[in-house]
Protein backbone atom coordinates (compact mmCIF):
# COMPACT_ATOMS: atom_id res chain seq x y z
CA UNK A 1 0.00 0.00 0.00
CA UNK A 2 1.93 2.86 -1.48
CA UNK A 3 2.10 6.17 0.61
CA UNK A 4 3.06 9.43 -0.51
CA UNK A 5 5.39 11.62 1.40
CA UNK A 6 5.87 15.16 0.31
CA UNK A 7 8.20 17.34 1.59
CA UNK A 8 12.15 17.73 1.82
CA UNK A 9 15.01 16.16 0.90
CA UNK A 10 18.61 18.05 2.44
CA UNK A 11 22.55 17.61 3.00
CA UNK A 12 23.05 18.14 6.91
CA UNK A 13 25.97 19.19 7.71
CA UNK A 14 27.33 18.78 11.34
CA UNK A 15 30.07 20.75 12.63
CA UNK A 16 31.23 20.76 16.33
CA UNK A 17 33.09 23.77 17.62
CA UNK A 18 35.09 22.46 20.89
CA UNK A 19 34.47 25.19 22.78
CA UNK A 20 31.49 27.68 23.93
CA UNK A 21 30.22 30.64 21.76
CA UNK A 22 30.08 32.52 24.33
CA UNK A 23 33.63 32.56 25.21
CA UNK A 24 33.94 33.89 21.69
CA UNK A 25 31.05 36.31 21.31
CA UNK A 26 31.44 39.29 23.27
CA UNK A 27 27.98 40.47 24.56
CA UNK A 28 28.67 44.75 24.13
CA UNK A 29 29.78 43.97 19.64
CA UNK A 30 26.84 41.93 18.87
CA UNK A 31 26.28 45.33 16.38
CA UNK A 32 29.83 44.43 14.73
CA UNK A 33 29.84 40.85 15.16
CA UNK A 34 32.23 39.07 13.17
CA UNK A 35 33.90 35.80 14.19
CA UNK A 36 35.43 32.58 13.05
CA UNK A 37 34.77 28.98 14.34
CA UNK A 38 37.26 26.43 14.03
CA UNK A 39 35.41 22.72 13.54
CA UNK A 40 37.78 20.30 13.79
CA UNK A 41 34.84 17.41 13.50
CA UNK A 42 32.50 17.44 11.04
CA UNK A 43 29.67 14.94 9.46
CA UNK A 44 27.25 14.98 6.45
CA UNK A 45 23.89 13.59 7.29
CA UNK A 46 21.31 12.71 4.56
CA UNK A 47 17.86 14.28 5.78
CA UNK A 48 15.25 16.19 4.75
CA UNK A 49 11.80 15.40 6.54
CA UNK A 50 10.34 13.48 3.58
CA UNK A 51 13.69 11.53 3.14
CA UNK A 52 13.46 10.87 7.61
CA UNK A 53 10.06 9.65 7.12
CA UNK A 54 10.22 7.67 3.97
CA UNK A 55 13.95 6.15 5.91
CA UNK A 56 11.85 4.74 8.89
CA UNK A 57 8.59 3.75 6.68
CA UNK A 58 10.37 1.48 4.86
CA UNK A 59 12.19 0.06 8.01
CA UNK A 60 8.42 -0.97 8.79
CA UNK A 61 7.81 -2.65 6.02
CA UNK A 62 5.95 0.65 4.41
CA UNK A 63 6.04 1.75 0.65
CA UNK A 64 7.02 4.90 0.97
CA UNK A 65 7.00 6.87 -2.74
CA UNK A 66 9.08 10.19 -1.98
CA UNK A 67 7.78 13.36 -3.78
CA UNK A 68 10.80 16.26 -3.36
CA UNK A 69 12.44 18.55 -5.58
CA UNK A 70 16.11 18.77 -5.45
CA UNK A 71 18.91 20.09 -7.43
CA UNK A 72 22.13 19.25 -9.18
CA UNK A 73 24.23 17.69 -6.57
CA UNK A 74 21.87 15.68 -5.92
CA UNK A 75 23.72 12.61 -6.80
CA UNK A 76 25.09 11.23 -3.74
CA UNK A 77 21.31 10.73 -2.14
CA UNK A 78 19.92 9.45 -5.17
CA UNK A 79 22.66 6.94 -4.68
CA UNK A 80 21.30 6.35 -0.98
CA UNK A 81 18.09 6.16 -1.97
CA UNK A 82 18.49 3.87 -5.22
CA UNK A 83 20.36 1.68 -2.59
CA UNK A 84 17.61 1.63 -0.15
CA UNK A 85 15.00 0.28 -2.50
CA UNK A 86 13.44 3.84 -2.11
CA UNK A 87 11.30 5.17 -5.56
CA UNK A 88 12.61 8.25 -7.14
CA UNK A 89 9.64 8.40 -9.81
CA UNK A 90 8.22 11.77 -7.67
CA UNK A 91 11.79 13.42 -7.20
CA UNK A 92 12.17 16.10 -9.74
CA UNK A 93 15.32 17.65 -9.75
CA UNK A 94 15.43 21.64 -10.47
CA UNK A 95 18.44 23.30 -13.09
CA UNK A 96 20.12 25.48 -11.38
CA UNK A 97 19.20 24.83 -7.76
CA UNK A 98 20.94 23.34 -4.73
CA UNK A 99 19.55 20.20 -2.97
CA UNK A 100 18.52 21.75 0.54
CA UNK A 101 20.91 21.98 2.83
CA UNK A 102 21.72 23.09 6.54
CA UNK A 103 24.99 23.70 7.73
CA UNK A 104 24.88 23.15 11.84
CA UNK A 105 27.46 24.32 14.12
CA UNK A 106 27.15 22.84 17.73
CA UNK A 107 29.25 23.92 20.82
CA UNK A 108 30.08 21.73 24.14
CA UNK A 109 27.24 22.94 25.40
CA UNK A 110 24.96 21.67 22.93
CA UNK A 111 24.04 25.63 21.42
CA UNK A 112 23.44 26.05 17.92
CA UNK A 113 24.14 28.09 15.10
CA UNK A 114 22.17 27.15 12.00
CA UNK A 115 21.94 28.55 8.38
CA UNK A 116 19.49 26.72 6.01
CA UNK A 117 19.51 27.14 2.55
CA UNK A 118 16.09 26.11 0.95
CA UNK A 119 17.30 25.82 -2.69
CA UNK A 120 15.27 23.58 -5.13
CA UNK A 121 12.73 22.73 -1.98
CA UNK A 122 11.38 26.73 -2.99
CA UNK A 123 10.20 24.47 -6.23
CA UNK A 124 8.42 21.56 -4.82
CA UNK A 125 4.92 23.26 -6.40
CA UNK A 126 5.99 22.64 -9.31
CA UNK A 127 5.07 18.41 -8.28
CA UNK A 128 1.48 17.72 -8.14
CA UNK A 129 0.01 14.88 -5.83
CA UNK A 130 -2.33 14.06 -8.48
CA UNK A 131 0.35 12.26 -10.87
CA UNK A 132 1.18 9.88 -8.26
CA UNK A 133 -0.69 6.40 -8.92
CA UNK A 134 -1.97 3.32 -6.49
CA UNK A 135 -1.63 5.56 -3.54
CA UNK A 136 -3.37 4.80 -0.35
CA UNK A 137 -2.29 7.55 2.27
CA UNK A 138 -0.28 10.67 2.41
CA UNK A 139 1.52 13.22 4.06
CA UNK A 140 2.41 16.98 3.93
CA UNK A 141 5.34 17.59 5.43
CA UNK A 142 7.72 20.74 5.88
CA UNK A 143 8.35 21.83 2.29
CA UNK A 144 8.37 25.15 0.09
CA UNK A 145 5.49 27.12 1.25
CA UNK A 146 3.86 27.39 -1.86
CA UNK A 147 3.92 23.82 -2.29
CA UNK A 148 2.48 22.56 1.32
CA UNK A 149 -0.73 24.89 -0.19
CA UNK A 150 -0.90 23.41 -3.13
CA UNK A 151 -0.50 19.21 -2.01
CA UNK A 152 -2.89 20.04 1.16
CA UNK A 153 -5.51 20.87 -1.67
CA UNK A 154 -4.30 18.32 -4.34
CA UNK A 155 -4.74 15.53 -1.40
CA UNK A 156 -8.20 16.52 -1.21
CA UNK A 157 -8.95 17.00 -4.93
CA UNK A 158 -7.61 13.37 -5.33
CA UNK A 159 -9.75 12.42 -2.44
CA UNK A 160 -6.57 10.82 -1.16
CA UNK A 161 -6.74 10.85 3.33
CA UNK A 162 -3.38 12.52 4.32
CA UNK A 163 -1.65 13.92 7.75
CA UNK A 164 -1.08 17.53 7.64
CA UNK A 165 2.51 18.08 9.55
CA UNK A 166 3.42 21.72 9.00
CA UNK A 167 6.20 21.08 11.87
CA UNK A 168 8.78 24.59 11.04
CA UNK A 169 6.86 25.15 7.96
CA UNK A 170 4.13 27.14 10.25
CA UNK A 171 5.09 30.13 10.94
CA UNK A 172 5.21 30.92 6.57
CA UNK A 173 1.36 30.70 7.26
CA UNK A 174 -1.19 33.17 8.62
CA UNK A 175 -4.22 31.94 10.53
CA UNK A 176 -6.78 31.23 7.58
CA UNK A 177 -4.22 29.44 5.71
CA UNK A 178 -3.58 26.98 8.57
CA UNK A 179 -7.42 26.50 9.29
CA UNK A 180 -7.91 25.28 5.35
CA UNK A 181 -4.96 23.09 5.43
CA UNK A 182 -6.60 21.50 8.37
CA UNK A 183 -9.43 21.64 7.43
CA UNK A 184 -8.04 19.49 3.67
CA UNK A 185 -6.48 17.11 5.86
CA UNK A 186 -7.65 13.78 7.71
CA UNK A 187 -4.94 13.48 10.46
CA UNK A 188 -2.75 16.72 11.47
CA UNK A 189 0.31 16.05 13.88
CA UNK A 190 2.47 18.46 15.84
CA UNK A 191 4.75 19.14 18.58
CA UNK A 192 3.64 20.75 21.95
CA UNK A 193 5.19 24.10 20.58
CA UNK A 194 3.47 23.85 17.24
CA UNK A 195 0.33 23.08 19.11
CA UNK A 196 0.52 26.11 20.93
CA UNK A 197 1.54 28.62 18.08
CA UNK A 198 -1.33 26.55 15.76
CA UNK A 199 -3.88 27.56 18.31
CA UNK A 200 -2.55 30.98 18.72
CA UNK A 201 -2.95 31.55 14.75
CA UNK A 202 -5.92 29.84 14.12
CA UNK A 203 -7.54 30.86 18.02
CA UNK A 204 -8.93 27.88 18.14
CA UNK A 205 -8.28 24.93 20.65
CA UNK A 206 -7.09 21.67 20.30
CA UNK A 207 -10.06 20.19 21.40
CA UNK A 208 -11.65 22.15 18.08
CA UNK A 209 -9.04 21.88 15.84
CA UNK A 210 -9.19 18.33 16.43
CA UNK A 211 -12.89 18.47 15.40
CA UNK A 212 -12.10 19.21 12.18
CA UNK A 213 -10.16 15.99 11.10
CA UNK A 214 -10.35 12.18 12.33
CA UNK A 215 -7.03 12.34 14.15
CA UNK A 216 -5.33 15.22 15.98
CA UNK A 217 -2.01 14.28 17.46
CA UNK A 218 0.54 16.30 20.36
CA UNK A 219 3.67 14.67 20.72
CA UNK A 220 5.68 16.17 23.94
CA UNK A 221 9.05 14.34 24.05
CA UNK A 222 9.92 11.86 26.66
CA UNK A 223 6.44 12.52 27.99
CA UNK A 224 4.74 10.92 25.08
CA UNK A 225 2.40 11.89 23.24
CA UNK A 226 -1.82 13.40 23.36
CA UNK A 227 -3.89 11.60 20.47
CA UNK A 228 -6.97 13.26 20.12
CA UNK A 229 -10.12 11.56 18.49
CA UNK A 230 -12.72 13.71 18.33
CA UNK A 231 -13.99 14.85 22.02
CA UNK A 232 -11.16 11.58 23.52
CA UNK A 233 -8.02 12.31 24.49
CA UNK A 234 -5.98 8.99 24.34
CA UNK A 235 -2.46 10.23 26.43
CA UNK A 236 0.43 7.96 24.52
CA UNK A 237 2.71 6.51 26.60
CA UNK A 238 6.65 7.64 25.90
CA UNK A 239 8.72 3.93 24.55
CA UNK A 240 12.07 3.33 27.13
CA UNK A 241 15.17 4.31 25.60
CA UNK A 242 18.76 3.45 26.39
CA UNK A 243 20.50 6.27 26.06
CA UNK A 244 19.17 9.58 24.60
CA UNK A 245 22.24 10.64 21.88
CA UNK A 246 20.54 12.82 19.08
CA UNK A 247 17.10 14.20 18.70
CA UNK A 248 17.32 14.88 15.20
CA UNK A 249 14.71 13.19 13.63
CA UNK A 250 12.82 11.68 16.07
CA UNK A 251 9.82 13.78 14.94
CA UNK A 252 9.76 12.46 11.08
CA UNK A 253 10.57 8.81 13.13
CA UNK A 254 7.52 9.28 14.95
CA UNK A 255 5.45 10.23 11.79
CA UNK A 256 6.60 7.34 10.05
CA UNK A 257 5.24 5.14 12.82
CA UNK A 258 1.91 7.02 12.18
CA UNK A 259 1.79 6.53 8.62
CA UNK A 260 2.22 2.99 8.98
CA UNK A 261 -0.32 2.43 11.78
CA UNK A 262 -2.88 4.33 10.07
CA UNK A 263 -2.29 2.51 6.39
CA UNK A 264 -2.40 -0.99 7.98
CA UNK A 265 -5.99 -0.10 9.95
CA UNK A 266 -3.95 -0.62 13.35
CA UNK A 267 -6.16 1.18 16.11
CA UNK A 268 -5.41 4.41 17.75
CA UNK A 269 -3.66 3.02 21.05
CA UNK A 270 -1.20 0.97 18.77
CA UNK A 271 -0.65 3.40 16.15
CA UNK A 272 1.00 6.11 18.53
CA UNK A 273 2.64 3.51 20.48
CA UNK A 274 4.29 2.34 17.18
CA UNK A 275 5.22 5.81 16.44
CA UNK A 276 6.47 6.46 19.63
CA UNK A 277 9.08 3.43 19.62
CA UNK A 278 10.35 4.89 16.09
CA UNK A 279 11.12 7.95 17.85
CA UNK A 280 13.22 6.09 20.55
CA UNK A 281 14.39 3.89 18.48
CA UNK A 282 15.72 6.83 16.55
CA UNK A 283 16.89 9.42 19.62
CA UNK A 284 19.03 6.42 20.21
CA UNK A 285 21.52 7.24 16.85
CA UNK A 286 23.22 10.73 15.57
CA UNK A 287 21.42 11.30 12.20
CA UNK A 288 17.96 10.90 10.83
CA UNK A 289 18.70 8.10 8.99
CA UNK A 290 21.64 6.01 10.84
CA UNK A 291 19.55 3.49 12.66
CA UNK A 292 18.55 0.13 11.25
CA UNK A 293 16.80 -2.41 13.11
CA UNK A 294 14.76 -5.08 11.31
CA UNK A 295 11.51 -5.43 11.13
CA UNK A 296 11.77 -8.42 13.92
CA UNK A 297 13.62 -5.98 16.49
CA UNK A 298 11.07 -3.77 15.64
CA UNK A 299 8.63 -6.21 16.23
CA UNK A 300 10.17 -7.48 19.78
CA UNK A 301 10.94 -4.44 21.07
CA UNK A 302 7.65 -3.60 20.64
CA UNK A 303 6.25 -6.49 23.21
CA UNK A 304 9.07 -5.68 25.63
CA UNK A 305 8.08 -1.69 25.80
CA UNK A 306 4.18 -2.29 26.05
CA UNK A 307 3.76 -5.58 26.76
CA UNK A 308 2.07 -6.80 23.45
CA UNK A 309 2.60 -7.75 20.06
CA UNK A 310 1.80 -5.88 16.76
């Protein structure tokens, strides 16, 4: 049962500076700033939220069909992906453009600097949900703006159910253009922050929002996750993990979990249980995409974190 995932594909690129910015950046010259990092240790991730999701998907046993744009250096993903079994008939590749990328730079204590360039992902309205065949579920994940509009309304059109995951995508959208994407949608899924700024936008609650589709879904870390069916709230219990090393991911992880569980008719309690063991399986790997249990591990860690089989 094919199931189409639009949204990203990137480069990440991981630097670590062995030190703390702000033993470098001097408080008084922000207005002047201008200073240098030296990263001895660096990594290139493959990532992109469509490329995380489709990644753990097909770890399920899922047929994940990818629909990105990307641009010409391209070439060492389509590699990956050609390698994982993973379709490229929905990746359209842009002249001209870079392959999203973000370049990271971490210090010791775990701050941040990120710049993101969106390249050929500014394109991704140029695909159309509607060419894709035999497909049984979607999802609209973080993408070029003008493309999450048009494959929220193309999922419709088709009559094809799909989860609406804006995830940093929401803050390119005003209030009205979040309500119709809901609205379009089936399932929507979010983090406690988006939850909070999609209310704040839209002014309307959870418990309405979640009116408005079949699913509404809160994840909240290592505190689990809030499924909410209609007036229900169904709290999801958080899976154990080993040993927390990288969050990165766990969100698209979770997602893919989702996807799955919904495609296969699995009920509610099971679904986000599911989902939530793809995000610990994940937190417990750097990378979106550097974990690789079998479908048996899957399967058996499964019964050992909630005490029955799926």
């Amino acid at each position: 049962m094919r199931t189409l995932i639009c949204g990203s594909l990137a480069f990440d690129s991981i630097m670590v500076f062995h030190d703390h910015f702000k033993n470098h950046i001097l408080p008084d010259k922000i207005h002047i700033l201008n200073v240098s990092f030296l990263v001895p240790d660096m990594r290139r991730e493959f990532g992109g939220c469509a490329g995380n999701i489709a990644y753990n998907l097909k770890l399920l046993g899922g047929e994940p069909v990818i629909m990105a744009t990307v641009g010409e250096d391209f070439s060492p993903y389509a590699s990956r992906l050609e390698d994982l079994a993973l379709t490229q008939e929905h990746v359209r590749p842009i002249h001209g453009s870079y392959t999203a990328q973000a370049f990271i730079t971490t210090d010791f204590s775990d701050n941040q600097i990120t710049a993101f360039h969106p390249g050929a992902m500014n394109h991704s309205h140029l695909n159309d949900v509607r060419s894709a065949s035999d497909i049984r579920l979607g999802i609209v994940s973080p993408d070029g703006r003008d493309g999450m509009l048009s494959h929220c309304a193309q999922f419709e059109q088709a009559g094809i159910p799909f989860i609406f995951d804006p995830g940093q995508g929401l803050p390119l959208f005003n209030g009205e253009e979040l309500l119709t994407m809901v609205r379009q949608a089936d399932y929507v899924t979010l983090n406690d922050y988006e939850a909070q700024l999609l209310q704040a936008r839209t002014g309307k609650t959870l418990q309405q929002l979640s009116k408005e589709v079949s699913a509404l879904i809160v994840t909240k870390g290592a505190e689990g996750a809030d499924l909410f069916v209609q007036d229900t709230a169904i709290p999801i219990p958080a899976a154990p993990v080993s040993e927390v090393v990288d969050p990165t991911g766990c969100g698209d992880a979770f997602r893919a979990g989702l996807l799955y569980g919904i495609v296969n008719d699995m009920d509610w309690e099971t679904t986000g249980r599911l989902a939530s063991l793809m995000g610990a399986i994940k937190i417990e790997s750097r990378g979106g995409q550097n974990h690789a249990p079998s479908r048996l591990e899957i399967e058996t860690r499964f019964a050992e974190s909630f005490g029955y089989r799926i």
